[in-house]
PDB file of N, CA and C in Angstrom:
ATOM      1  N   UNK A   1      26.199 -25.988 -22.539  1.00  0.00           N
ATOM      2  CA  UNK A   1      24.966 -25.631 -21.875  1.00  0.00           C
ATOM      3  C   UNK A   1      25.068 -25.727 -20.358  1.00  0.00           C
ATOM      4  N   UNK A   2      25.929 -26.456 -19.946  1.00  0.00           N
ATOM      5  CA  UNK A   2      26.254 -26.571 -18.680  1.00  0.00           C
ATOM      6  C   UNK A   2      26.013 -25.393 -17.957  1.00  0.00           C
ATOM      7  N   UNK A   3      27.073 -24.209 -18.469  1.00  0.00           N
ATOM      8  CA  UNK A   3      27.521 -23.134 -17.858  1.00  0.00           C
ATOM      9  C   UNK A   3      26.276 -22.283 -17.751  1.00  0.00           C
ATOM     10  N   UNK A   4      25.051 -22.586 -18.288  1.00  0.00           N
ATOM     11  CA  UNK A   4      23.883 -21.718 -17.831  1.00  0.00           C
ATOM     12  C   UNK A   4      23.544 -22.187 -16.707  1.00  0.00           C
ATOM     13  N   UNK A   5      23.651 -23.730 -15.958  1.00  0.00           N
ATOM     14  CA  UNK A   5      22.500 -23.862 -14.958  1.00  0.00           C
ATOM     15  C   UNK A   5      22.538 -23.244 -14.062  1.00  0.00           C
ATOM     16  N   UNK A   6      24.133 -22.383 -13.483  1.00  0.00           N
ATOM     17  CA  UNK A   6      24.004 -21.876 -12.374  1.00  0.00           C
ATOM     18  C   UNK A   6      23.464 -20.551 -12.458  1.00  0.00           C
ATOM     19  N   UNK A   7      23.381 -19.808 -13.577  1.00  0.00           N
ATOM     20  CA  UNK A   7      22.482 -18.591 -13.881  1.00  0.00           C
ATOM     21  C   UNK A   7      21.456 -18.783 -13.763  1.00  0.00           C
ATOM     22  N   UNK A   8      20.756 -20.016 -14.198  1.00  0.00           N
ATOM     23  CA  UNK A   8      19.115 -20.365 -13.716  1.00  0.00           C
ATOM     24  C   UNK A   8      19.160 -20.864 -12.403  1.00  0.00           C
ATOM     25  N   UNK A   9      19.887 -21.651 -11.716  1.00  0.00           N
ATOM     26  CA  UNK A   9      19.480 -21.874 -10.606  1.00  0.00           C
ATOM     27  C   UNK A   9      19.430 -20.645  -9.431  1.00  0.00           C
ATOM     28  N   UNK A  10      20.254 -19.444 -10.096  1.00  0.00           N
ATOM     29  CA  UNK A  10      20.244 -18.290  -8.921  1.00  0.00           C
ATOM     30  C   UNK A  10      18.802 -17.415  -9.482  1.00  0.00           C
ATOM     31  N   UNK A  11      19.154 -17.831 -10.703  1.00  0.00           N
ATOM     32  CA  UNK A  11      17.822 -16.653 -10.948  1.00  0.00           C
ATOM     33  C   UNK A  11      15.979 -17.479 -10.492  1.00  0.00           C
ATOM     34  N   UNK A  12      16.373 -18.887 -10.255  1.00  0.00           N
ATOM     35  CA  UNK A  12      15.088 -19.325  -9.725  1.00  0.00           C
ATOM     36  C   UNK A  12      14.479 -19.094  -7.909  1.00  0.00           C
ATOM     37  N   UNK A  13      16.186 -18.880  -7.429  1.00  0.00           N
ATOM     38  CA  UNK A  13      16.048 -18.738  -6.042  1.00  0.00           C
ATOM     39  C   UNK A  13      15.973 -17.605  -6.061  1.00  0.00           C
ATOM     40  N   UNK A  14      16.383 -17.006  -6.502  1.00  0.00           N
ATOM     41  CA  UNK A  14      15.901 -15.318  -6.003  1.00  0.00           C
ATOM     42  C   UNK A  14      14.137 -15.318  -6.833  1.00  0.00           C
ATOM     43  N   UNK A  15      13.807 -15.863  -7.806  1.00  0.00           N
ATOM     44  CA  UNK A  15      12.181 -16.127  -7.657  1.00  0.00           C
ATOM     45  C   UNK A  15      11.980 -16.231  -6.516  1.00  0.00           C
ATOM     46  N   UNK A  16      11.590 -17.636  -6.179  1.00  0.00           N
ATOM     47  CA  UNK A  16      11.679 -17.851  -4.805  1.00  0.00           C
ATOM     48  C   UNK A  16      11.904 -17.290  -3.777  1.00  0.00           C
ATOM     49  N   UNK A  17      12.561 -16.293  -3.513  1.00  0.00           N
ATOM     50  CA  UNK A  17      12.880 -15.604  -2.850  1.00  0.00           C
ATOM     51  C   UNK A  17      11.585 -14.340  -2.836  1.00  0.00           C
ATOM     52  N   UNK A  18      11.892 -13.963  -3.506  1.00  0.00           N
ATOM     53  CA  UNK A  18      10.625 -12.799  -3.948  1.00  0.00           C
ATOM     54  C   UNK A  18       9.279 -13.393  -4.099  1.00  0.00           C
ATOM     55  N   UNK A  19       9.064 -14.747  -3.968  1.00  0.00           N
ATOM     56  CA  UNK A  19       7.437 -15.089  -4.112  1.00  0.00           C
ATOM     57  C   UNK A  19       7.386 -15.045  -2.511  1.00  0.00           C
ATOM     58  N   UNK A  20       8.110 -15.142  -1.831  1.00  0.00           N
ATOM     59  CA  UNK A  20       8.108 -16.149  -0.529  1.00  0.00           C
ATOM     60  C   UNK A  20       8.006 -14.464   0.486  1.00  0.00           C
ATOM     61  N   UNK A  21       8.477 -13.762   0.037  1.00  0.00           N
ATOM     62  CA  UNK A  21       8.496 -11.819   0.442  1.00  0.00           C
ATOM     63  C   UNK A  21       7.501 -11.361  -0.005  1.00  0.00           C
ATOM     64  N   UNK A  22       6.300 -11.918  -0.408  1.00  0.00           N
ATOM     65  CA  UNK A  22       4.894 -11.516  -0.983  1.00  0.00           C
ATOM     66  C   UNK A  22       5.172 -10.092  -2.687  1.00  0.00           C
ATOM     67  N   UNK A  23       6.564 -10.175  -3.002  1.00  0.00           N
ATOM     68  CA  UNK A  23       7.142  -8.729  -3.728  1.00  0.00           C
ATOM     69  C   UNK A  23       6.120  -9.656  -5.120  1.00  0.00           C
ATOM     70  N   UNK A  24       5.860 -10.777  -5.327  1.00  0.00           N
ATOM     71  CA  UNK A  24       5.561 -11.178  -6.703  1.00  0.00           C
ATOM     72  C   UNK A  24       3.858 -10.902  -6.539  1.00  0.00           C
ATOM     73  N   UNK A  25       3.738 -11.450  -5.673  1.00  0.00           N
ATOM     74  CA  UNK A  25       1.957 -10.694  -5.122  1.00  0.00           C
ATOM     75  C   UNK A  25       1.896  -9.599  -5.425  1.00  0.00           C
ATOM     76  N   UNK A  26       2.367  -8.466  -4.173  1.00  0.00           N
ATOM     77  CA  UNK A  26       1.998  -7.078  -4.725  1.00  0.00           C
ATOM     78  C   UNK A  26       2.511  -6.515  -5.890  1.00  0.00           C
ATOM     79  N   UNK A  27       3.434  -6.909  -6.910  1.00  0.00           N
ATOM     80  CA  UNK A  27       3.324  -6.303  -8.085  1.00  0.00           C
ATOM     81  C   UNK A  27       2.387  -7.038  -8.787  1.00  0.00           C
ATOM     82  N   UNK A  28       2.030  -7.784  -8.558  1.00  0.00           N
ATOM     83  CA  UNK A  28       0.613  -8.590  -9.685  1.00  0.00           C
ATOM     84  C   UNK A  28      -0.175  -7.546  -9.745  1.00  0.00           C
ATOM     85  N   UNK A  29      -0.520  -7.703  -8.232  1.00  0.00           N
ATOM     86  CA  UNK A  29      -1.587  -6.651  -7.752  1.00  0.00           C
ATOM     87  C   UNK A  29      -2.283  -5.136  -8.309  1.00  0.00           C
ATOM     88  N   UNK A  30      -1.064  -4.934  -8.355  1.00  0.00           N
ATOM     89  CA  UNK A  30      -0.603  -3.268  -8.871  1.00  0.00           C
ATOM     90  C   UNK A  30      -0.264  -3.434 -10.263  1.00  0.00           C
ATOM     91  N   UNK A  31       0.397  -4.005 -10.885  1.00  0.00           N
ATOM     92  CA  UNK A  31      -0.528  -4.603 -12.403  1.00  0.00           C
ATOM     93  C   UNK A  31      -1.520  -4.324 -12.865  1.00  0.00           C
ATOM     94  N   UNK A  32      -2.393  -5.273 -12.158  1.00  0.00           N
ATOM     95  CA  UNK A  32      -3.907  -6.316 -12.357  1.00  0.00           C
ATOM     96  C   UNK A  32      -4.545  -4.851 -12.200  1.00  0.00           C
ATOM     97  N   UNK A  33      -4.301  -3.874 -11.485  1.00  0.00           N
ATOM     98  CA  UNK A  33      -5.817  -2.633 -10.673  1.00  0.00           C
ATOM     99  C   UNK A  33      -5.051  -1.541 -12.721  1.00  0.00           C
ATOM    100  N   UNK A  34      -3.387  -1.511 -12.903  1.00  0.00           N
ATOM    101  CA  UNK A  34      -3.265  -0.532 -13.916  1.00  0.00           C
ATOM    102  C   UNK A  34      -3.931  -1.012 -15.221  1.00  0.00           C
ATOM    103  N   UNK A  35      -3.934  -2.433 -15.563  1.00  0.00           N
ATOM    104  CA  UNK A  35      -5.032  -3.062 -16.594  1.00  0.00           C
ATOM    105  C   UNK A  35      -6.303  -2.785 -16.593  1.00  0.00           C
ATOM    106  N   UNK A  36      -6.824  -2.747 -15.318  1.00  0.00           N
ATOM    107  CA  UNK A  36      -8.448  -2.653 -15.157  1.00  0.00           C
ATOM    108  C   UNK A  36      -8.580  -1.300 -14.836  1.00  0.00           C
ATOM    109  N   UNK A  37      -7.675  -0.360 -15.062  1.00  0.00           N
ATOM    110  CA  UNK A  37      -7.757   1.399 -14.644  1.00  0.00           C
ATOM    111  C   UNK A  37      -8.743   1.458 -16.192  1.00  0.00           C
ATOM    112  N   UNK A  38     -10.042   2.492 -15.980  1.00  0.00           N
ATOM    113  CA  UNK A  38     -10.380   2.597 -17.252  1.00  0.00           C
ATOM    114  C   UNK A  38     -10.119   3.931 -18.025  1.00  0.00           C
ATOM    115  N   UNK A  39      -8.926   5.268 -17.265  1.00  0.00           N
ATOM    116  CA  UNK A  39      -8.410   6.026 -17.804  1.00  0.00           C
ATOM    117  C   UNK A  39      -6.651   6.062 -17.508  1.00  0.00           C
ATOM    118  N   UNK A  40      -6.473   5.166 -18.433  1.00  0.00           N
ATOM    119  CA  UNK A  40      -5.059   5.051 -18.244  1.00  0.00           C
ATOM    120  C   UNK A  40      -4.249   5.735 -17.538  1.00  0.00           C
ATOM    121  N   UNK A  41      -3.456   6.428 -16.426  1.00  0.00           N
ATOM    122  CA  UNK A  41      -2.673   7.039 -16.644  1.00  0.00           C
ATOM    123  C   UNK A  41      -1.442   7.761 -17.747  1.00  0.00           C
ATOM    124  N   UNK A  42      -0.851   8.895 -17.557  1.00  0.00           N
ATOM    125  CA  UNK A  42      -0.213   9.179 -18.392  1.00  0.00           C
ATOM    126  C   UNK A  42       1.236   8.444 -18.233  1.00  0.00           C
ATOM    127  N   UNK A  43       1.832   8.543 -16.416  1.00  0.00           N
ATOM    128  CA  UNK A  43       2.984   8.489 -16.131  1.00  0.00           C
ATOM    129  C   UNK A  43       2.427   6.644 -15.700  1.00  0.00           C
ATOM    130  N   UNK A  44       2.808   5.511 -16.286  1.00  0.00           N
ATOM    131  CA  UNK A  44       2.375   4.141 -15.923  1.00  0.00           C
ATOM    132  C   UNK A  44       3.591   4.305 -14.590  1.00  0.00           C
ATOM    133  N   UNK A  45       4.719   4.474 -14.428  1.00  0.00           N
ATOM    134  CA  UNK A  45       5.689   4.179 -13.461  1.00  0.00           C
ATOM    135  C   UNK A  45       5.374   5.126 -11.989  1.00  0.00           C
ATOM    136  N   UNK A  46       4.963   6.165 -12.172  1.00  0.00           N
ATOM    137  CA  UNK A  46       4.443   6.464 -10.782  1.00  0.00           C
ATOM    138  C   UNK A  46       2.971   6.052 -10.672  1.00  0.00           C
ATOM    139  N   UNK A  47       2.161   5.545 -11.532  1.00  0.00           N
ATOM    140  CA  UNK A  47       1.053   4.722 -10.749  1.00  0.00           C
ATOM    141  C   UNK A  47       1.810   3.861 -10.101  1.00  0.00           C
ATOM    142  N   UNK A  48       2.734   3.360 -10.254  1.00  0.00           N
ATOM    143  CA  UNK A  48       2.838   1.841  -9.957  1.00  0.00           C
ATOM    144  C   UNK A  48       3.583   2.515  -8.729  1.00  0.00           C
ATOM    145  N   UNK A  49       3.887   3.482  -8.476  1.00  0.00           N
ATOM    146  CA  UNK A  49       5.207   4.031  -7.673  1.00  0.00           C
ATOM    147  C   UNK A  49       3.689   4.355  -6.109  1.00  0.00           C
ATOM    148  N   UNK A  50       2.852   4.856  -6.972  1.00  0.00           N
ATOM    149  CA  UNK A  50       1.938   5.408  -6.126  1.00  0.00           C
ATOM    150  C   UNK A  50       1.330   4.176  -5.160  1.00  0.00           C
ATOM    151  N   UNK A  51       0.301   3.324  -6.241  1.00  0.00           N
ATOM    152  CA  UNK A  51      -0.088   2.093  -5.567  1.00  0.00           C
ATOM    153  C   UNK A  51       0.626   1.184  -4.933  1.00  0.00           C
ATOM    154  N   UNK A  52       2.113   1.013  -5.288  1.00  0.00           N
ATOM    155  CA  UNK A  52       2.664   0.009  -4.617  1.00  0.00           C
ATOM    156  C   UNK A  52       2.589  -0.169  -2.921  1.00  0.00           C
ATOM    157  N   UNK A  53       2.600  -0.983  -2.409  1.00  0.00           N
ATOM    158  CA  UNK A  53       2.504  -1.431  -1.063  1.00  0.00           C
ATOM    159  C   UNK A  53       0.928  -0.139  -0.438  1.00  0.00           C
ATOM    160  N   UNK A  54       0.932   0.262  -0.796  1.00  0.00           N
ATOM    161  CA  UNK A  54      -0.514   1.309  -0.094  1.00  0.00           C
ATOM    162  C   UNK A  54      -1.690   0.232   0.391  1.00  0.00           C
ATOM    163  N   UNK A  55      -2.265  -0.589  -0.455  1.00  0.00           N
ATOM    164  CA  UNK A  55      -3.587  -1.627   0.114  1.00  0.00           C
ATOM    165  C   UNK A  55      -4.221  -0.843   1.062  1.00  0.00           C
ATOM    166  N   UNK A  56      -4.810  -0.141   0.689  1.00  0.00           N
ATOM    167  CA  UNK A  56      -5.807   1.205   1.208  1.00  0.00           C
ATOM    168  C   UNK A  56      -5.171   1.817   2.973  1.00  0.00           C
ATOM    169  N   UNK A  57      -4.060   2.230   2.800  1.00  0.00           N
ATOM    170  CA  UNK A  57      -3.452   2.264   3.571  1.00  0.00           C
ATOM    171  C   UNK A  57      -3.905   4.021   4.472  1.00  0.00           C
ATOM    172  N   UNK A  58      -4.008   4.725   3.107  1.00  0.00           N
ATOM    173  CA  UNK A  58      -4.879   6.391   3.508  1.00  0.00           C
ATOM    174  C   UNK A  58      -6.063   6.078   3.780  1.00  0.00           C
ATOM    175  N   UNK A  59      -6.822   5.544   3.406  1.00  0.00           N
ATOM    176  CA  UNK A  59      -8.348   5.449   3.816  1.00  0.00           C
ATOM    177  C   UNK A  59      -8.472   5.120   5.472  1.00  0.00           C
ATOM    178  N   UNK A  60      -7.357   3.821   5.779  1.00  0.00           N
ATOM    179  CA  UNK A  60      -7.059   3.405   7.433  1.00  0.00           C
ATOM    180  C   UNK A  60      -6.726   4.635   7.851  1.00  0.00           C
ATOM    181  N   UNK A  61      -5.902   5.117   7.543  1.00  0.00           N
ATOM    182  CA  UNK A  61      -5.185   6.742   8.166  1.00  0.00           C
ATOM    183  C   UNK A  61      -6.119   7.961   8.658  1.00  0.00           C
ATOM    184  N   UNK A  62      -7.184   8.085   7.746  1.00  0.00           N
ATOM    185  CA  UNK A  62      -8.252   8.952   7.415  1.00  0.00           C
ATOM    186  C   UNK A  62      -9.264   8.528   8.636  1.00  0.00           C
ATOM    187  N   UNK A  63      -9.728   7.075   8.308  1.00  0.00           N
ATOM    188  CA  UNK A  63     -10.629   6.742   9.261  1.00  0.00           C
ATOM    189  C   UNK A  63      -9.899   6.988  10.900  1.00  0.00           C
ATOM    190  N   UNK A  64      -8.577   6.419  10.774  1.00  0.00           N
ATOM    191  CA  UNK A  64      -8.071   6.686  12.141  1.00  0.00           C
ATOM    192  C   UNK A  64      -7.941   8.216  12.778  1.00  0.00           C
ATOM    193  N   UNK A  65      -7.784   8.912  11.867  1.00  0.00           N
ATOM    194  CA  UNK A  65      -7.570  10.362  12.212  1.00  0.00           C
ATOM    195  C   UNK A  65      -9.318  10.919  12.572  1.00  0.00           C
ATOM    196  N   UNK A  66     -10.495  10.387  11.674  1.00  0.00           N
ATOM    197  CA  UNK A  66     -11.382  10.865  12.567  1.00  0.00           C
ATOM    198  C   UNK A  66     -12.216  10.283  13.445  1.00  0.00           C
ATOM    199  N   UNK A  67     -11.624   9.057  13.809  1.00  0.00           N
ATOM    200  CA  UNK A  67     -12.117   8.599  15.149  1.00  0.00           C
ATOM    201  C   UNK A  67     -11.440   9.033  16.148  1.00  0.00           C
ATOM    202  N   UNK A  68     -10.132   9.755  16.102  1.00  0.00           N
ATOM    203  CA  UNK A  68      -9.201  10.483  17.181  1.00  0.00           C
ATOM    204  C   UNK A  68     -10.129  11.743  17.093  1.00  0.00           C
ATOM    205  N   UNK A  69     -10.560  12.730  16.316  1.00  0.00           N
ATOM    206  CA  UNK A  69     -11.137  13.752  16.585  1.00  0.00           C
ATOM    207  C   UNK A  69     -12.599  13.528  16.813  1.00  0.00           C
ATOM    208  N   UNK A  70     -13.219  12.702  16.983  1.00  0.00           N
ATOM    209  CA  UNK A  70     -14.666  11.909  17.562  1.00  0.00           C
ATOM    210  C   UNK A  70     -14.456  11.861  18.528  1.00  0.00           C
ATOM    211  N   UNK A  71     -13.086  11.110  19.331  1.00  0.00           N
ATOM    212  CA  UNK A  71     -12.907  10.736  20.636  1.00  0.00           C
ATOM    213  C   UNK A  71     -12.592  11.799  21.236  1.00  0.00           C
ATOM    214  N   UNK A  72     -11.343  12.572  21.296  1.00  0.00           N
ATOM    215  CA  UNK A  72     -11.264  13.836  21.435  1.00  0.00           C
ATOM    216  C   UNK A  72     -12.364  14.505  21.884  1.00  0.00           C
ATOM    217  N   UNK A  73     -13.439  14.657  20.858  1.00  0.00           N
ATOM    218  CA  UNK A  73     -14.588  15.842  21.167  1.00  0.00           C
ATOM    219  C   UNK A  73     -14.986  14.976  22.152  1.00  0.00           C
ATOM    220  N   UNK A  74     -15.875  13.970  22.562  1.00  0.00           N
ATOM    221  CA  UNK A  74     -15.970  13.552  23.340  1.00  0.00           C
ATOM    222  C   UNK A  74     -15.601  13.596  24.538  1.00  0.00           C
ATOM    223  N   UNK A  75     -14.258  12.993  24.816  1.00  0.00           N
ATOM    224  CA  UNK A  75     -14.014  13.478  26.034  1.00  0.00           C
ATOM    225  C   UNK A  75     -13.706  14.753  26.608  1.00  0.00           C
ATOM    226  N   UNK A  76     -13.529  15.689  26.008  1.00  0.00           N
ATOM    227  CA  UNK A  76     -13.790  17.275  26.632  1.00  0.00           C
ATOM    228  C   UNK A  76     -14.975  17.161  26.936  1.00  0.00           C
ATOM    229  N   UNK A  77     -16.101  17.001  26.025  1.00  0.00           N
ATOM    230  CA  UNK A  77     -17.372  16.715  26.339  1.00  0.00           C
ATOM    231  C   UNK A  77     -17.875  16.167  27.614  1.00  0.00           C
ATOM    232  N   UNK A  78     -16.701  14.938  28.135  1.00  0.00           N
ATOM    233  CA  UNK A  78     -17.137  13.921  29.255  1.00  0.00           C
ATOM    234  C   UNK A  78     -16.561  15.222  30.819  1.00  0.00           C
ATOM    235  N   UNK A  79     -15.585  15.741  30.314  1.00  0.00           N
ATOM    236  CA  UNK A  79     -14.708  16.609  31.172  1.00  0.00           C
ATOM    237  C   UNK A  79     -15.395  18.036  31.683  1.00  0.00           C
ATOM    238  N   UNK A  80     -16.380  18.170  30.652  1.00  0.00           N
ATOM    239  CA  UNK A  80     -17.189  19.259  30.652  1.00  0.00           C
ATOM    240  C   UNK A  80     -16.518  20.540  30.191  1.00  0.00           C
ATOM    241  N   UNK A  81     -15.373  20.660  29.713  1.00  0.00           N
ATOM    242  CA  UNK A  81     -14.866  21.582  28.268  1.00  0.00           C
ATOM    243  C   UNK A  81     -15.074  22.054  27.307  1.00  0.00           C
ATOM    244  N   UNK A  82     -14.880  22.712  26.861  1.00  0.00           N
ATOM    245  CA  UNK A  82     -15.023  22.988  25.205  1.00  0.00           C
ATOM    246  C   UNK A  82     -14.688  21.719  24.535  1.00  0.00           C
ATOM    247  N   UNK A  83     -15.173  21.813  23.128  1.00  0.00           N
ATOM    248  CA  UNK A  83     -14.504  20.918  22.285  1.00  0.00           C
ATOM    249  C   UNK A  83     -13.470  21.110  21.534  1.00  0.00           C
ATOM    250  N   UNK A  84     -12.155  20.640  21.420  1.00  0.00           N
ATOM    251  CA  UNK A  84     -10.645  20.905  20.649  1.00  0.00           C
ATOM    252  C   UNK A  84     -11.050  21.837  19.655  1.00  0.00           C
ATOM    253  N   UNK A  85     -10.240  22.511  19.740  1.00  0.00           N
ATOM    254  CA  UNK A  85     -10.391  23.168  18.317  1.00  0.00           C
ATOM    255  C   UNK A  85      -9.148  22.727  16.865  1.00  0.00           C
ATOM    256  N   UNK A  86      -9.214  22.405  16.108  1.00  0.00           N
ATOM    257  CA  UNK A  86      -8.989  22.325  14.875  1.00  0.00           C
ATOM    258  C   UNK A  86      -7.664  22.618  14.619  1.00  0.00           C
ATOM    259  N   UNK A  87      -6.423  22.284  14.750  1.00  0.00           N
ATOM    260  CA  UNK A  87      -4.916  23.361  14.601  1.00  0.00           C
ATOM    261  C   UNK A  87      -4.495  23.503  12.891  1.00  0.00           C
TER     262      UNK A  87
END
């Protein structure tokens, strides 16, 4: 039995390792939201592919993109310009 401890002792540090890299968090995470999904997906591995690390990461993106075109109009506005148009 000996000859297992060093297989457990690497496989506890690389736990450790991965709790301490938040990687055991966000897969809980992304878990915990595919359990409580109330229409399953079909493909379970690209949900998980999809949600992983995101933590509403498009919604920030979205909001940021239209407070740049808020500000934008604005300051043409302040400049006395037209307002941007749309590309």
């Amino acid at each position: 039995m000996s000859s297992y401890k060093p297989i457990d002792s690497k496989r506890e540090e690389f736990r450790r390792y991965l709790e301490r890299a938040g990687v055991m968090d966000a897969l809980t995470k992304v878990l915990v939201s595919l359990y409580e999904e109330p229409d399953k997906p079909e493909d379970a591995l690209e949900y998980v592919r999809k949600h992983l690390g995101t933590d509403g990461g498009d919604d920030e993106l979205e909001a940021a993109r239209a407070r740049i075109a808020e500000l934008e109009a604005e300051n043409a506005l302040l400049k006395g310009d037209a307002a941007p148009t749309e590309e």
